[in-house]
PDB file of N, CA and C in Angstrom:
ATOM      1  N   UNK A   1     183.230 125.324  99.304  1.00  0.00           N
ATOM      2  CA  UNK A   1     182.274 124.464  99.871  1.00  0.00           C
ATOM      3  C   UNK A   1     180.931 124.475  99.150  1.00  0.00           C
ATOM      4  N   UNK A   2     180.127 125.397  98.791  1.00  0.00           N
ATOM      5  CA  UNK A   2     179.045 125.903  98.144  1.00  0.00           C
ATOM      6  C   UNK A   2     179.153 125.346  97.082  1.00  0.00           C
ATOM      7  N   UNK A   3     180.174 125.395  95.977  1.00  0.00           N
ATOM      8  CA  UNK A   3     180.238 125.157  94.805  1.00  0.00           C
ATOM      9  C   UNK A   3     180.369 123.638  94.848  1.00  0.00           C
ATOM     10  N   UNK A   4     180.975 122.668  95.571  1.00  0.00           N
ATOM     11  CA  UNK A   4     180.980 121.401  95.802  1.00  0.00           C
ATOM     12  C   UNK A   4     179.839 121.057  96.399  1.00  0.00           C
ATOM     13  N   UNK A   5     179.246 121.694  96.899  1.00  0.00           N
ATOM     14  CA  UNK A   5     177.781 120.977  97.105  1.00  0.00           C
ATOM     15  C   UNK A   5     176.841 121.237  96.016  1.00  0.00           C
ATOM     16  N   UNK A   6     177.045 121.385  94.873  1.00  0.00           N
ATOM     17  CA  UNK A   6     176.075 121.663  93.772  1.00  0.00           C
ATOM     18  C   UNK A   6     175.711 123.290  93.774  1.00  0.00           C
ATOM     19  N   UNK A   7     175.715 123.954  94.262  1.00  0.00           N
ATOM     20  CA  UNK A   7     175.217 125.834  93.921  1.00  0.00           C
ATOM     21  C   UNK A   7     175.713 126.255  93.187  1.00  0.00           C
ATOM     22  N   UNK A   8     175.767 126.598  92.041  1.00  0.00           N
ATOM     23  CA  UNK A   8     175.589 127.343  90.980  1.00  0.00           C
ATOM     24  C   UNK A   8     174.981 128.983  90.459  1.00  0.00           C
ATOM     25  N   UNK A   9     174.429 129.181  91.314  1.00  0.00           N
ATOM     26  CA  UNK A   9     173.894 130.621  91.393  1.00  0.00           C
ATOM     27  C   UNK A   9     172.810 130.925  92.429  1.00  0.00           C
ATOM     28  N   UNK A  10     172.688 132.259  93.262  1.00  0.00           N
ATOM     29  CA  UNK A  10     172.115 132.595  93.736  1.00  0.00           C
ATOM     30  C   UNK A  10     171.879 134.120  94.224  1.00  0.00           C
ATOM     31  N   UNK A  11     170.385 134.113  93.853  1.00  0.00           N
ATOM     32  CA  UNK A  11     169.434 135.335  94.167  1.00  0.00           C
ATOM     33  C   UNK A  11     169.294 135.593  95.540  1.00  0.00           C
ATOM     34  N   UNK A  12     170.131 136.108  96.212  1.00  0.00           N
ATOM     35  CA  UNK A  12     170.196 136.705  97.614  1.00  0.00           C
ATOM     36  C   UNK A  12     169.159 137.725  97.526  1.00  0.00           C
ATOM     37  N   UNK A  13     168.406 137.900  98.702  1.00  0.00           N
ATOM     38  CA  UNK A  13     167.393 139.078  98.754  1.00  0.00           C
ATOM     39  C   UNK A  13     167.930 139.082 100.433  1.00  0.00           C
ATOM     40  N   UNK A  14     167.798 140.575 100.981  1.00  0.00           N
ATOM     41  CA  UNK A  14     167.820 140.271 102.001  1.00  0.00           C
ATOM     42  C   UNK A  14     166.883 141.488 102.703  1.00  0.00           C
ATOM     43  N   UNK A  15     166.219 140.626 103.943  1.00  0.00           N
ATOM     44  CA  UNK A  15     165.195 141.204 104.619  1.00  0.00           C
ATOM     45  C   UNK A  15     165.670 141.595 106.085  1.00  0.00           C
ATOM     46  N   UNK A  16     165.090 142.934 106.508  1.00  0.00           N
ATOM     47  CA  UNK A  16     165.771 143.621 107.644  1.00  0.00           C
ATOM     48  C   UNK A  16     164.480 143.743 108.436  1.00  0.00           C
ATOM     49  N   UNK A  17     164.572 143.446 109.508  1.00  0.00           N
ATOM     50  CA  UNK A  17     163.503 143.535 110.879  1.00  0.00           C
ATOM     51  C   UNK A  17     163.369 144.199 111.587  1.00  0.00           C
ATOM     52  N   UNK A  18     162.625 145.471 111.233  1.00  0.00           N
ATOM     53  CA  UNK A  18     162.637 146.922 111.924  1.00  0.00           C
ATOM     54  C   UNK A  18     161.961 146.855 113.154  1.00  0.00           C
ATOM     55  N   UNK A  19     161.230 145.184 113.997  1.00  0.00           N
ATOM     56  CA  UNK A  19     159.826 145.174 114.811  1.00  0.00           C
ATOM     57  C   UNK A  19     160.742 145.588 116.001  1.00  0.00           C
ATOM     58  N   UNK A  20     160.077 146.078 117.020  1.00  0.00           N
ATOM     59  CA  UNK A  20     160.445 145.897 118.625  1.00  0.00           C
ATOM     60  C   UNK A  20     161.951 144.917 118.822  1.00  0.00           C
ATOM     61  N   UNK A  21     161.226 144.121 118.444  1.00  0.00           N
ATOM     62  CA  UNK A  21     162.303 142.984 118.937  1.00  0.00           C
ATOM     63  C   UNK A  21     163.861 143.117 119.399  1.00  0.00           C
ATOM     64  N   UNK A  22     164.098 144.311 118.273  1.00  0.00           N
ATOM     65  CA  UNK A  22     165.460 144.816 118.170  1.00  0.00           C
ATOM     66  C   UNK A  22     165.977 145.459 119.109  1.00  0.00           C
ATOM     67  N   UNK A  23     165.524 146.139 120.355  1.00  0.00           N
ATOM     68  CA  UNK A  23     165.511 146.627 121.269  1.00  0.00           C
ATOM     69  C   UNK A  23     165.716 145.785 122.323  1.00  0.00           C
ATOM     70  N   UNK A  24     164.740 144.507 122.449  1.00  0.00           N
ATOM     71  CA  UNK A  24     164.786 143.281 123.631  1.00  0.00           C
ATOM     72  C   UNK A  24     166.224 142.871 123.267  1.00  0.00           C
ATOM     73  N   UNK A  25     166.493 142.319 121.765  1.00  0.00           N
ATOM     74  CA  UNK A  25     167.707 141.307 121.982  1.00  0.00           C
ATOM     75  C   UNK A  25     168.868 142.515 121.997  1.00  0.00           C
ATOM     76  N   UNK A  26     168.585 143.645 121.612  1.00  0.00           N
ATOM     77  CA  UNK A  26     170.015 144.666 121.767  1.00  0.00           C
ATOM     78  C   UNK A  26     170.364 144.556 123.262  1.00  0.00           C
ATOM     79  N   UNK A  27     169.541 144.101 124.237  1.00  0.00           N
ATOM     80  CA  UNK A  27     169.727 144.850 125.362  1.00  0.00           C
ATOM     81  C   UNK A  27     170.375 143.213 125.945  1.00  0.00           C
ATOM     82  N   UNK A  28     169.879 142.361 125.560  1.00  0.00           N
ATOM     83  CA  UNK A  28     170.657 141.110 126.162  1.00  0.00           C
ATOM     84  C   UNK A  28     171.580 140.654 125.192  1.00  0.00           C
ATOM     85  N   UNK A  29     171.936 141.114 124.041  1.00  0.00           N
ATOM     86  CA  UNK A  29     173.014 140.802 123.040  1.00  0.00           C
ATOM     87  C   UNK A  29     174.160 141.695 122.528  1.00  0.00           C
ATOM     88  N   UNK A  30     173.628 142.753 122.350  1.00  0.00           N
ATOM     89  CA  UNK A  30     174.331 144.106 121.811  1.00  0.00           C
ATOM     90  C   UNK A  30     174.632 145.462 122.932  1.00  0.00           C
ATOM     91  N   UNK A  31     175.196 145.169 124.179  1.00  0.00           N
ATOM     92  CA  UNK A  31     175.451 145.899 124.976  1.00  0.00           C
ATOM     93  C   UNK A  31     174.252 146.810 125.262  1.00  0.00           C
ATOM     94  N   UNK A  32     173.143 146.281 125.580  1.00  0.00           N
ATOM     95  CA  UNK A  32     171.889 147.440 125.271  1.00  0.00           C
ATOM     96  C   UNK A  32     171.470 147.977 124.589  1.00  0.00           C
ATOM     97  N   UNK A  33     172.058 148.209 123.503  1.00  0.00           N
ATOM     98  CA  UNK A  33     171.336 149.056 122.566  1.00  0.00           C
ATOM     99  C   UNK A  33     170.957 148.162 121.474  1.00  0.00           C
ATOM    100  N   UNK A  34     169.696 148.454 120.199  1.00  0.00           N
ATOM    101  CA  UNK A  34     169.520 148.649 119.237  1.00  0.00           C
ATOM    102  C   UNK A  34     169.684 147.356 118.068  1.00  0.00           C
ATOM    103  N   UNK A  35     169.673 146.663 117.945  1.00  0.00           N
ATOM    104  CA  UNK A  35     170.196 145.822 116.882  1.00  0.00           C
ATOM    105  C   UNK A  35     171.330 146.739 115.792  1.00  0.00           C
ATOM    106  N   UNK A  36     169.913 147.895 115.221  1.00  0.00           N
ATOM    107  CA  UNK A  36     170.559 148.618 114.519  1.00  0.00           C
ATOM    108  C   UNK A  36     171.136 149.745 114.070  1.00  0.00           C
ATOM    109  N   UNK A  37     171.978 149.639 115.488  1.00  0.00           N
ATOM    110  CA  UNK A  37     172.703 150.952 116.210  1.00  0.00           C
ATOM    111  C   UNK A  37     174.013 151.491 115.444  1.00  0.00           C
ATOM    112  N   UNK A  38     173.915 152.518 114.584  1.00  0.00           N
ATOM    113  CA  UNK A  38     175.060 152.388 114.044  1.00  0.00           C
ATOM    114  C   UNK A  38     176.660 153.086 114.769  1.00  0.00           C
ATOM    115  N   UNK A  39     176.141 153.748 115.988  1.00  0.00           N
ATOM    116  CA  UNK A  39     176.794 154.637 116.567  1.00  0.00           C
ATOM    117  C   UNK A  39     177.836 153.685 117.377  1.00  0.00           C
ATOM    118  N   UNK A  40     178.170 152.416 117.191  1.00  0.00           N
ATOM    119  CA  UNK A  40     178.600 151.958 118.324  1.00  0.00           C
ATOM    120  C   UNK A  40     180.094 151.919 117.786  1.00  0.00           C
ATOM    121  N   UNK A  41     181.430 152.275 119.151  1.00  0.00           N
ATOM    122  CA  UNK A  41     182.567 152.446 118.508  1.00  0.00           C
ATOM    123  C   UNK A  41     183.040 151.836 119.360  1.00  0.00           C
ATOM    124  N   UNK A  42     184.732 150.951 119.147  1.00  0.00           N
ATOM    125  CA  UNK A  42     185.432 150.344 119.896  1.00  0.00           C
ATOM    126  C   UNK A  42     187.089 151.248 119.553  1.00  0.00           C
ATOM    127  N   UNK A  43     188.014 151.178 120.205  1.00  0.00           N
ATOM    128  CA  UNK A  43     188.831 151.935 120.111  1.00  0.00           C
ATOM    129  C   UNK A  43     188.901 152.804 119.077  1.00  0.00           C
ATOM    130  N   UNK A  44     187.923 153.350 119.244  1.00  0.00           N
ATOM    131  CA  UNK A  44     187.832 154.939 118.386  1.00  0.00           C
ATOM    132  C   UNK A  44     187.445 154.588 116.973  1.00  0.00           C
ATOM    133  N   UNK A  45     187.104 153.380 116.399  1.00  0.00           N
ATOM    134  CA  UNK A  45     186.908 153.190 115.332  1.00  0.00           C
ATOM    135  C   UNK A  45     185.256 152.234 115.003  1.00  0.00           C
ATOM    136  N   UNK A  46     184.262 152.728 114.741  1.00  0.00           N
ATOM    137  CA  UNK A  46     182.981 152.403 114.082  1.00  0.00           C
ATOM    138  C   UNK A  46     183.059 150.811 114.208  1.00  0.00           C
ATOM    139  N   UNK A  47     182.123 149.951 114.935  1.00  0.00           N
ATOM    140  CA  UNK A  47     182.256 148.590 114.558  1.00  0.00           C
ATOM    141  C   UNK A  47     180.972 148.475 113.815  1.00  0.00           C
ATOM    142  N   UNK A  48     180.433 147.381 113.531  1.00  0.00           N
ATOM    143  CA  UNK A  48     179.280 146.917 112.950  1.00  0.00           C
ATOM    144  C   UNK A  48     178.427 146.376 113.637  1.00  0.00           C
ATOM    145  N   UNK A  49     177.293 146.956 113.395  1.00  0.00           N
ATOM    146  CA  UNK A  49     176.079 146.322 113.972  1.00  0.00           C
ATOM    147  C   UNK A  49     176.046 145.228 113.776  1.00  0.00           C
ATOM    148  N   UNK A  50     175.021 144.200 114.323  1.00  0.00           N
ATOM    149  CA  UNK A  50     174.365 142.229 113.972  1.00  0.00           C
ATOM    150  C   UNK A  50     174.319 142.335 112.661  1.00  0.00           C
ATOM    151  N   UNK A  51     173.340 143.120 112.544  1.00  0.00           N
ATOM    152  CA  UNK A  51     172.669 143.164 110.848  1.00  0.00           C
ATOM    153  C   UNK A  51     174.013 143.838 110.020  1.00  0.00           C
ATOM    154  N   UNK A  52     174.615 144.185 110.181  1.00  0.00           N
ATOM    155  CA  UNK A  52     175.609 144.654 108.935  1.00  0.00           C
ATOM    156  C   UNK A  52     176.730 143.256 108.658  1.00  0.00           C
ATOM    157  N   UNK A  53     176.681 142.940 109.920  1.00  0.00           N
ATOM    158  CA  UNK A  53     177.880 141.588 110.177  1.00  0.00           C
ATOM    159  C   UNK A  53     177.135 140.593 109.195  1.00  0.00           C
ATOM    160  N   UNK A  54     176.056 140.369 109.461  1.00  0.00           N
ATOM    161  CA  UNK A  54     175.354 139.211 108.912  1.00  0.00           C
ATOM    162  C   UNK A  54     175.293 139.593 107.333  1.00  0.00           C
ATOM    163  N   UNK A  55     174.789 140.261 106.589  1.00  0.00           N
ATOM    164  CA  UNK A  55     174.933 140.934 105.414  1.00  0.00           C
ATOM    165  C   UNK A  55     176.069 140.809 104.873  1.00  0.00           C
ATOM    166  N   UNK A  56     177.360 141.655 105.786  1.00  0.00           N
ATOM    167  CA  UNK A  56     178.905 141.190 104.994  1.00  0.00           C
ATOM    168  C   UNK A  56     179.245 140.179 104.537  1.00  0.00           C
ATOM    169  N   UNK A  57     178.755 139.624 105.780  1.00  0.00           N
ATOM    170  CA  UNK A  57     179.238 137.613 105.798  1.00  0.00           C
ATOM    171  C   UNK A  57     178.536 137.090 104.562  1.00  0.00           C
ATOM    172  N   UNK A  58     177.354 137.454 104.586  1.00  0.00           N
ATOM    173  CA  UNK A  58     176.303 136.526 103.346  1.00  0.00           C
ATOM    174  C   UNK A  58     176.903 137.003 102.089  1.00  0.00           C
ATOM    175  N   UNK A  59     176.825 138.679 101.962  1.00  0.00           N
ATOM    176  CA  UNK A  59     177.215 139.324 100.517  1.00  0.00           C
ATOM    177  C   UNK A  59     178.677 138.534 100.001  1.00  0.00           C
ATOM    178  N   UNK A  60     179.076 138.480 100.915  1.00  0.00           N
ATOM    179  CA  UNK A  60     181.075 138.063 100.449  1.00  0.00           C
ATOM    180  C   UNK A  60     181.062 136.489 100.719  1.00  0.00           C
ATOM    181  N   UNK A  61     179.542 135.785 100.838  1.00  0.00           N
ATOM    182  CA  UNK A  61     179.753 134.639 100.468  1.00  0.00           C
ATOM    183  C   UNK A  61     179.265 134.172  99.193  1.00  0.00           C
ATOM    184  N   UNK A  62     178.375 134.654  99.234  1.00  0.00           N
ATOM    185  CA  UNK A  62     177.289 134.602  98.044  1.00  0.00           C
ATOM    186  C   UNK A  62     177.300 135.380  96.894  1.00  0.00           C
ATOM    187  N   UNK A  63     178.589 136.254  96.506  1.00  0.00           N
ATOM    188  CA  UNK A  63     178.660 137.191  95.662  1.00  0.00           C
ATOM    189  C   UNK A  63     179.266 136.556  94.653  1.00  0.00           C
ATOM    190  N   UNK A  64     180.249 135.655  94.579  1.00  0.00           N
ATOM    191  CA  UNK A  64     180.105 134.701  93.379  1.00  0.00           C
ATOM    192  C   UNK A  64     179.078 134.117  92.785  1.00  0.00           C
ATOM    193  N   UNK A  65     178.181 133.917  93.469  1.00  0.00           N
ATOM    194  CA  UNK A  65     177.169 132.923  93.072  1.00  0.00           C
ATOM    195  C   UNK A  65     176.055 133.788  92.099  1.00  0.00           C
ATOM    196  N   UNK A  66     176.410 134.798  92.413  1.00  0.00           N
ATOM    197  CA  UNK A  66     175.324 136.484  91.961  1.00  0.00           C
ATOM    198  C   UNK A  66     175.717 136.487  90.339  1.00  0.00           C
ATOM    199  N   UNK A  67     174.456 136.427  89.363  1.00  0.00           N
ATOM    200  CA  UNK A  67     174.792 137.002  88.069  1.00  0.00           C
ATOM    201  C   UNK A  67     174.830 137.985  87.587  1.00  0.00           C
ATOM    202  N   UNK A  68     173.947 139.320  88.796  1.00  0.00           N
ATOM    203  CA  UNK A  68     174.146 140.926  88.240  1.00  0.00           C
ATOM    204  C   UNK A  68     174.564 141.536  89.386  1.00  0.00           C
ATOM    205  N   UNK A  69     175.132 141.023  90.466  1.00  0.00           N
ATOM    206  CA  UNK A  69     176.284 142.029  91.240  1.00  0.00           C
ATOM    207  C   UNK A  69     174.965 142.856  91.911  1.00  0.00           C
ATOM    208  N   UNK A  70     173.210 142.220  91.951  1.00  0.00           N
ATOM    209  CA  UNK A  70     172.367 143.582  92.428  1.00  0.00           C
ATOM    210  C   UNK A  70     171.603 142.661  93.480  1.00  0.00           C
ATOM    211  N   UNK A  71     172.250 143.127  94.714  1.00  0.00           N
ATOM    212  CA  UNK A  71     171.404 142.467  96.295  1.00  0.00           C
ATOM    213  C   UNK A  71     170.883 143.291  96.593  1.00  0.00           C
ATOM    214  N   UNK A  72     168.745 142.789  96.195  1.00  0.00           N
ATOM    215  CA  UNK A  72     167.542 143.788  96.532  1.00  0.00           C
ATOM    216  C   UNK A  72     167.805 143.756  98.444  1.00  0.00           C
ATOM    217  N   UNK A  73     167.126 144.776  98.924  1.00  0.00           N
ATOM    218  CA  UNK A  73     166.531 144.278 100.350  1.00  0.00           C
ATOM    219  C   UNK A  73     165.719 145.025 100.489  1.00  0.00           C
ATOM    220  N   UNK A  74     164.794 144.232 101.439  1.00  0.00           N
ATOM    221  CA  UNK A  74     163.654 145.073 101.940  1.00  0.00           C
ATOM    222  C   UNK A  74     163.716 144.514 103.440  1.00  0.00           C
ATOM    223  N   UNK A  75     162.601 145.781 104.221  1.00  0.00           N
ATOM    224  CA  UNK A  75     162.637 145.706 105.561  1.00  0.00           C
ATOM    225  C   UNK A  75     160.745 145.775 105.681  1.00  0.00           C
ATOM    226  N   UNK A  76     160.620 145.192 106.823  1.00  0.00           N
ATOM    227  CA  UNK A  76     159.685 144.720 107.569  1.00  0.00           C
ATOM    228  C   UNK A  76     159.449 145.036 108.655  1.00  0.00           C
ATOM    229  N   UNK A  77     158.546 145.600 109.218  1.00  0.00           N
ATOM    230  CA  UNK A  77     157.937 146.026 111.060  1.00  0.00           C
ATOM    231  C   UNK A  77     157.942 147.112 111.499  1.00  0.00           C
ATOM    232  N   UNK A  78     158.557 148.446 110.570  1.00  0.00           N
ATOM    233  CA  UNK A  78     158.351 149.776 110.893  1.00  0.00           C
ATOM    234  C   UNK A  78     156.915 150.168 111.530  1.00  0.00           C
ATOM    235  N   UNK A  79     156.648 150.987 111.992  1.00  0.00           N
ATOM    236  CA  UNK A  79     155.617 151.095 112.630  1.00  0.00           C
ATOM    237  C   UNK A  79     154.440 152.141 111.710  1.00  0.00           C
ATOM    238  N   UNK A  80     155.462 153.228 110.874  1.00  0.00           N
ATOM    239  CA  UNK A  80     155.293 154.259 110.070  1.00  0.00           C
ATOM    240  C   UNK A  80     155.030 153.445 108.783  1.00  0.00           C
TER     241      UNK A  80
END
């Protein structure tokens, strides 16, 4: 689909949102907890957080499109 719409390459950067926020929507989205909770398990086996889901999805879409195989990220809203 990507490639038929004209894309040709792309510089994925991806930015992670350390603010509060992650806490409000964990608790009405993510069974209460965390956005970026990594502890969370379903029949005994590790699932993925929002943010890891979203990342997979983008990396394994957009990884053709990548000319050095190197997705920077940075994060935003720590308090520290």
């Amino acid at each position: 689909g990507l490639k038929e719409c004209g894309l040709e390459s792309s510089n994925l950067i991806i930015g992670i949102d350390f603010t509060k926020s992650n806490l409000t929507q964990g608790t009405i989205t993510f069974a209460g907890r965390s956005l970026h909770d990594c502890s969370v398990k379903a029949a005994g086996r590790r699932i993925l957080n929002p943010y890891q889901q979203v990342m997979a999805i983008m990396g394994r879409t957009l990884k053709p499109f990548d000319d050095d195989n190197i997705i920077p990220a940075v994060g935003f809203g720590d308090v520290r």
